[in-house]
Structures are given as C-alpha cells and as structure tokens.
C-alpha atoms as a PDB file:
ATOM      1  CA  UNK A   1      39.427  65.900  38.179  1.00  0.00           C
ATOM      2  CA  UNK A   2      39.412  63.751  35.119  1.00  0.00           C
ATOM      3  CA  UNK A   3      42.224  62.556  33.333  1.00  0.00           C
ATOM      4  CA  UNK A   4      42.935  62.602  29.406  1.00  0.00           C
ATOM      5  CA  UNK A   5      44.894  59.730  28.357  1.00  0.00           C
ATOM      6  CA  UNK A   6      47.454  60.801  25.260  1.00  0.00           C
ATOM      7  CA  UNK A   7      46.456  59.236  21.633  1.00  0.00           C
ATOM      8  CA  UNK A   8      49.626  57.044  22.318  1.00  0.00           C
ATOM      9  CA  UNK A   9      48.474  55.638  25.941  1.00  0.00           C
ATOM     10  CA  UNK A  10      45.110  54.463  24.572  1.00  0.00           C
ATOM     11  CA  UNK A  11      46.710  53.073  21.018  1.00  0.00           C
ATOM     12  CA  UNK A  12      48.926  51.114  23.327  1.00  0.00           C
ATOM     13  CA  UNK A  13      45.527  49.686  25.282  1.00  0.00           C
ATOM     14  CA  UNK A  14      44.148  49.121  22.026  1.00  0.00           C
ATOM     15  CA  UNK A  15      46.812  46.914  20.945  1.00  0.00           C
ATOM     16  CA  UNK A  16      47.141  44.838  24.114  1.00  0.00           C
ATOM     17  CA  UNK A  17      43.915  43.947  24.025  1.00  0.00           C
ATOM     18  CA  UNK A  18      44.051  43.153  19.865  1.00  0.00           C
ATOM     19  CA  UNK A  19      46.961  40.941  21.542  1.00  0.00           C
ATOM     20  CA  UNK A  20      44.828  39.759  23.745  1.00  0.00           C
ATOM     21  CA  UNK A  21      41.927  38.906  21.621  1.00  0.00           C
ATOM     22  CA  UNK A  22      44.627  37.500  18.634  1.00  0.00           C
ATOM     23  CA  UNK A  23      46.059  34.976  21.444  1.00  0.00           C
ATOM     24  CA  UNK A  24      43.215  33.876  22.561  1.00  0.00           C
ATOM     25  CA  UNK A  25      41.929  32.810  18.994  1.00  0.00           C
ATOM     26  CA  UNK A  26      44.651  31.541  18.376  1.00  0.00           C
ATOM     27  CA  UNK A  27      44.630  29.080  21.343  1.00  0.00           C
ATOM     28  CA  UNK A  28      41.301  27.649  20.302  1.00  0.00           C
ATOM     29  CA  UNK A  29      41.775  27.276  16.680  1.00  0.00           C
ATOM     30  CA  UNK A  30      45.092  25.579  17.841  1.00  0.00           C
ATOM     31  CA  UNK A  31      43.900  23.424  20.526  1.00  0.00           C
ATOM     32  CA  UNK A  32      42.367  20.507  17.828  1.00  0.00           C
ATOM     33  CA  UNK A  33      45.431  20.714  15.902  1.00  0.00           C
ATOM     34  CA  UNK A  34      47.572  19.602  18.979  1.00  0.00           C
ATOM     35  CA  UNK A  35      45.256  16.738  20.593  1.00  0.00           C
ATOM     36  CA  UNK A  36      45.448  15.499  17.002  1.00  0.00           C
ATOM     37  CA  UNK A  37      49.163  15.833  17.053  1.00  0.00           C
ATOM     38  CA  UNK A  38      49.531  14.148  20.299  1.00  0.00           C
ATOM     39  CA  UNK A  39      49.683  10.225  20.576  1.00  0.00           C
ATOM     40  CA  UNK A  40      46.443   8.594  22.010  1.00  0.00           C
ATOM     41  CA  UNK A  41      45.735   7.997  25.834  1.00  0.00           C
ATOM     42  CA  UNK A  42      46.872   4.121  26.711  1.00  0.00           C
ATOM     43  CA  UNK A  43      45.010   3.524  28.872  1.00  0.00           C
ATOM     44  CA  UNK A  44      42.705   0.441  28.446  1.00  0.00           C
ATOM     45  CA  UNK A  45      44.158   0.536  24.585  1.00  0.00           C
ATOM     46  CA  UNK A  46      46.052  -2.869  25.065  1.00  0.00           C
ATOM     47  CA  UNK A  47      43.148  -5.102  26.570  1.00  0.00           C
ATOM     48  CA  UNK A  48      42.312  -7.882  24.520  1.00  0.00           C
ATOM     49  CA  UNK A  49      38.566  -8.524  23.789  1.00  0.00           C
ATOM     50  CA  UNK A  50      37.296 -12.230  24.467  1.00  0.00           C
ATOM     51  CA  UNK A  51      34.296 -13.615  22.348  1.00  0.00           C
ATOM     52  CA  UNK A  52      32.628 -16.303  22.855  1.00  0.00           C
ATOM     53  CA  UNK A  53      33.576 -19.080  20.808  1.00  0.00           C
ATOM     54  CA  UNK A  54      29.605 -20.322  20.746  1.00  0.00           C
ATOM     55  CA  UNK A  55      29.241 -16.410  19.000  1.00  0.00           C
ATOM     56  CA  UNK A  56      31.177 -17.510  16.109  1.00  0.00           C
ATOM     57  CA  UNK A  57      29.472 -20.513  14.098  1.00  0.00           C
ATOM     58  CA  UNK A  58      32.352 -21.914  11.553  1.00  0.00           C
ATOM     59  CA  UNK A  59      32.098 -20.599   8.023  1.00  0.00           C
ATOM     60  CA  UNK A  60      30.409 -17.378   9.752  1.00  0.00           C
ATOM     61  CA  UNK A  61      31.466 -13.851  10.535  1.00  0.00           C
ATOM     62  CA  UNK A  62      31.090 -11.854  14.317  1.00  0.00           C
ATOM     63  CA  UNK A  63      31.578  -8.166  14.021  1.00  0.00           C
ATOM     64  CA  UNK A  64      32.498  -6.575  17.302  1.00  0.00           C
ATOM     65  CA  UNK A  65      34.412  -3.330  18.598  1.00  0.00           C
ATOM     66  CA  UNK A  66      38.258  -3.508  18.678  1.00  0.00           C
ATOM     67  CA  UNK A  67      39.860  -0.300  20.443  1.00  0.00           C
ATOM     68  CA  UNK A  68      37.301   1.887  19.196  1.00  0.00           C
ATOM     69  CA  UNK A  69      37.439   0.513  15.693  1.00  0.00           C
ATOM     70  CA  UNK A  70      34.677  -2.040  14.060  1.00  0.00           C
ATOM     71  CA  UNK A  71      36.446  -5.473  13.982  1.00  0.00           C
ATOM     72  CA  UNK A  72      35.231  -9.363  12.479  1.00  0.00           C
ATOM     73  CA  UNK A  73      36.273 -12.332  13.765  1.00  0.00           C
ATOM     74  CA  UNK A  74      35.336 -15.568  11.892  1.00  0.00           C
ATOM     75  CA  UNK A  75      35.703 -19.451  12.344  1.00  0.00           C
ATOM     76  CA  UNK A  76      37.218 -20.770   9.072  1.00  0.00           C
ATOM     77  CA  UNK A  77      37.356 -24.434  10.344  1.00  0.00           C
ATOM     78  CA  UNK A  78      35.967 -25.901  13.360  1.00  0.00           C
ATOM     79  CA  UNK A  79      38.405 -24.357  16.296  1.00  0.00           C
ATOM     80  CA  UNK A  80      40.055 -22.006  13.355  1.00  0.00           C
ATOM     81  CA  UNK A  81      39.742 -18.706  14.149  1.00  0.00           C
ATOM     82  CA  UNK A  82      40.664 -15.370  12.105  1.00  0.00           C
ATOM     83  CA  UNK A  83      40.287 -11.839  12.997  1.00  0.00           C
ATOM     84  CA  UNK A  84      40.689  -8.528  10.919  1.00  0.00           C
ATOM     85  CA  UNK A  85      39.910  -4.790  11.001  1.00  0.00           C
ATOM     86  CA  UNK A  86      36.425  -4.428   9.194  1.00  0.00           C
ATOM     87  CA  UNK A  87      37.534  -0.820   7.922  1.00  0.00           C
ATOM     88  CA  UNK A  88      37.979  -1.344   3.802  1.00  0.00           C
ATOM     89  CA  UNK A  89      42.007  -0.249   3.029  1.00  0.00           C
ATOM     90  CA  UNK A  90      40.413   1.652   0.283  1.00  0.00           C
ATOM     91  CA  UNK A  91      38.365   4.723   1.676  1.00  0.00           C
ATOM     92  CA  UNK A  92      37.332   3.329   5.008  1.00  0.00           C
ATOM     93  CA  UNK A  93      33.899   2.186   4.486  1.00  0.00           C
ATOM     94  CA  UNK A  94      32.781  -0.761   6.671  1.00  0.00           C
ATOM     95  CA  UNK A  95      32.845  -4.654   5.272  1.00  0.00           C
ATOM     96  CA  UNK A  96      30.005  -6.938   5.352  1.00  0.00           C
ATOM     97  CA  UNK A  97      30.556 -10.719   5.431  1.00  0.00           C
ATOM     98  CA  UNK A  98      28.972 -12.808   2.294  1.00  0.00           C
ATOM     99  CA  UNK A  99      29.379 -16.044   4.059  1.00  0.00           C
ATOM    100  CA  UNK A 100      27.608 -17.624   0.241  1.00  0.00           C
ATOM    101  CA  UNK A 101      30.730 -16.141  -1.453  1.00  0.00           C
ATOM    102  CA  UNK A 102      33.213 -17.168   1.875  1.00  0.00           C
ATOM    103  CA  UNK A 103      34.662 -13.342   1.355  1.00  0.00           C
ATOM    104  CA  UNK A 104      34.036  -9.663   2.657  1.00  0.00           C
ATOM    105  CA  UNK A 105      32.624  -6.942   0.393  1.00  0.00           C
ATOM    106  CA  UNK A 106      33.169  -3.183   0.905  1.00  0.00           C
ATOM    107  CA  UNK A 107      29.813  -1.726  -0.009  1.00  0.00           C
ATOM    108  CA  UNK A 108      30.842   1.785  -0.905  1.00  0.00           C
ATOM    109  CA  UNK A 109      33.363   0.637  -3.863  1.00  0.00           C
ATOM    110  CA  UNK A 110      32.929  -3.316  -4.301  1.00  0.00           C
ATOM    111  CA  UNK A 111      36.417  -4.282  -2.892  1.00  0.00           C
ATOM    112  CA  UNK A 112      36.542  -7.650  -2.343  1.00  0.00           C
ATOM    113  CA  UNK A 113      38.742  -9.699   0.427  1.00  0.00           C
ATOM    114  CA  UNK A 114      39.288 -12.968   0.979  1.00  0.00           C
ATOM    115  CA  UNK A 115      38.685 -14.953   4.160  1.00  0.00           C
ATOM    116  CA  UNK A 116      42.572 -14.503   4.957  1.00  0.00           C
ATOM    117  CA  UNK A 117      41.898 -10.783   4.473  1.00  0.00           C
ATOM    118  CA  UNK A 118      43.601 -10.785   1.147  1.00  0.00           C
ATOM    119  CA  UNK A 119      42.671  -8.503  -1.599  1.00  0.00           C
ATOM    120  CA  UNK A 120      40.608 -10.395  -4.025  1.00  0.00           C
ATOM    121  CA  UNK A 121      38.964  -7.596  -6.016  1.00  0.00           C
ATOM    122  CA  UNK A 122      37.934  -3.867  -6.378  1.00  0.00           C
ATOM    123  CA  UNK A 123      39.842  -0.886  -6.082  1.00  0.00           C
ATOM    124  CA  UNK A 124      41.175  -1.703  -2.288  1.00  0.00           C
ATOM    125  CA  UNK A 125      45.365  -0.903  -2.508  1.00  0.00           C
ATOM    126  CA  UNK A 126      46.466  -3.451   0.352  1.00  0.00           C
ATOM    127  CA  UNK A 127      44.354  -6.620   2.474  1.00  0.00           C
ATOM    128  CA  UNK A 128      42.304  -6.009   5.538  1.00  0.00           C
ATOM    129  CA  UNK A 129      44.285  -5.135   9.111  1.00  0.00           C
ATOM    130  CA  UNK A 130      44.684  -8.216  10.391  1.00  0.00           C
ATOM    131  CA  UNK A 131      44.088  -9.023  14.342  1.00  0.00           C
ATOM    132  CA  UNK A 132      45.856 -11.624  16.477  1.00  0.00           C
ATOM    133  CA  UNK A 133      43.096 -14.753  17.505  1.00  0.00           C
ATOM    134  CA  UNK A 134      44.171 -16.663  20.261  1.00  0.00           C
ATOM    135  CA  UNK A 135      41.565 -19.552  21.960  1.00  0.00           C
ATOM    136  CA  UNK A 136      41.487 -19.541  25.560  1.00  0.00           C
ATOM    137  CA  UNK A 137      39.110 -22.122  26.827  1.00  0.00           C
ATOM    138  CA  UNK A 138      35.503 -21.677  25.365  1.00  0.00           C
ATOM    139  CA  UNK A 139      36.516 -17.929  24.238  1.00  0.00           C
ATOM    140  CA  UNK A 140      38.358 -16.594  21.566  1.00  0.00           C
ATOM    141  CA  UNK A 141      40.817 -13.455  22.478  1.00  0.00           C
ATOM    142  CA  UNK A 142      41.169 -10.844  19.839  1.00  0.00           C
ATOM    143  CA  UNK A 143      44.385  -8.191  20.670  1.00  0.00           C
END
C-alpha cells in the first residue's frame, strides 16, 4: 500500500538535507581558514642547521634552507660568520649576494642590504631577519 508523505513531511526532508549540504560546505571552505589560524607543528622547528665552515669562503655568501624558509650565511672575516633570512622585508622576493658590491640585492624592487643585513637602499621598510651563527668545531650552526 503506498504511502503519501504531506507537503510539510517532505519540505522538512528537503531542508535537512539543504542543512546537510550547507554544513558540509561550510566545513570545507572553513577547514583552510583554521589550519591557517592554528600555530605551526613544532616538531623539528627548533633544530639548528650546521654548515660547513669549508662551504662558506670569507667575503662569500651560502644560501641554504632555514625552517622551511631560504636563508644566507656568509663569512665577513676569516672565522666571522653572519646569517640572515634571504626573504627581502619589502614584498618577499628572494636576495642574491653581489659579493663585488659586499651587499645583497632584492631583484624584484632593487632593495639593497648591507652585509650586517641593514637597509642600504630601495624601497625595503626594515633590514633582513637576522639568524643566530654560532661555530662549533669545523661547522657553523645557524638557529
């Protein structure tokens, strides 16, 4: 014997699964906003990275990866070591070493930063990120 559901019974299916549906979206055009929201996973944040001092010649530059960030480490004087962010302060762009001039240069813009990371030039609004350098031995610890 069928059954005839009333216009109200099947409006009131209709709208839990609208609900349904609604929630759901909502749930995965939320779910980006909240990882970005949360802090970052610790784990193996915190190590330092060692480079070899033999890597770094003095008056040159060694670009590595620092915590998932690109990184430069340089020798300013024999056994004087210096580390910074390689991001540019301005927009982000990457630096590239002109060991000739003894300063970075952001390609994108032409900010220019000293060897201490200092602003020298350009439209960048504060100096690079600067890293701690600590020798160990024959290796140079960046973190």
């Amino acid at each position: 014997m069928p059954t005839h559901d009333s216009p109200q019974e099947r409006r009131k299916f209709l709208y839990i699964i609208l609900g349904g549906v609604a929630a759901a979206f909502t749930g995965l055009a939320g779910w980006p906003v909240w990882r970005y929201l949360l802090p970052g996973k610790k784990s193996g944040d915190l190590k330092k990275v060692p480079i070899a001092k033999s890597d770094i010649p003095p008056g040159q530059a060694h670009f590595f990866n620092f915590r998932g960030q690109p990184a430069v480490v340089l020798q300013l004087k024999p056994g004087e070591f210096a580390a910074f962010s390689a991001v540019c302060t301005h927009l982000g762009c990457i630096v590239k070493w002109l060991a000739e001039k003894n300063e970075f240069q952001c390609p994108c813009h032409g900010g220019r930063f000293g060897a201490d990371g200092k602003v020298l030039g350009g439209p960048p609004p504060k100096p690079l990120d600067s890293l701690s350098a600590t020798v160990e031995g024959d290796q140079v610890l960046i973190g």
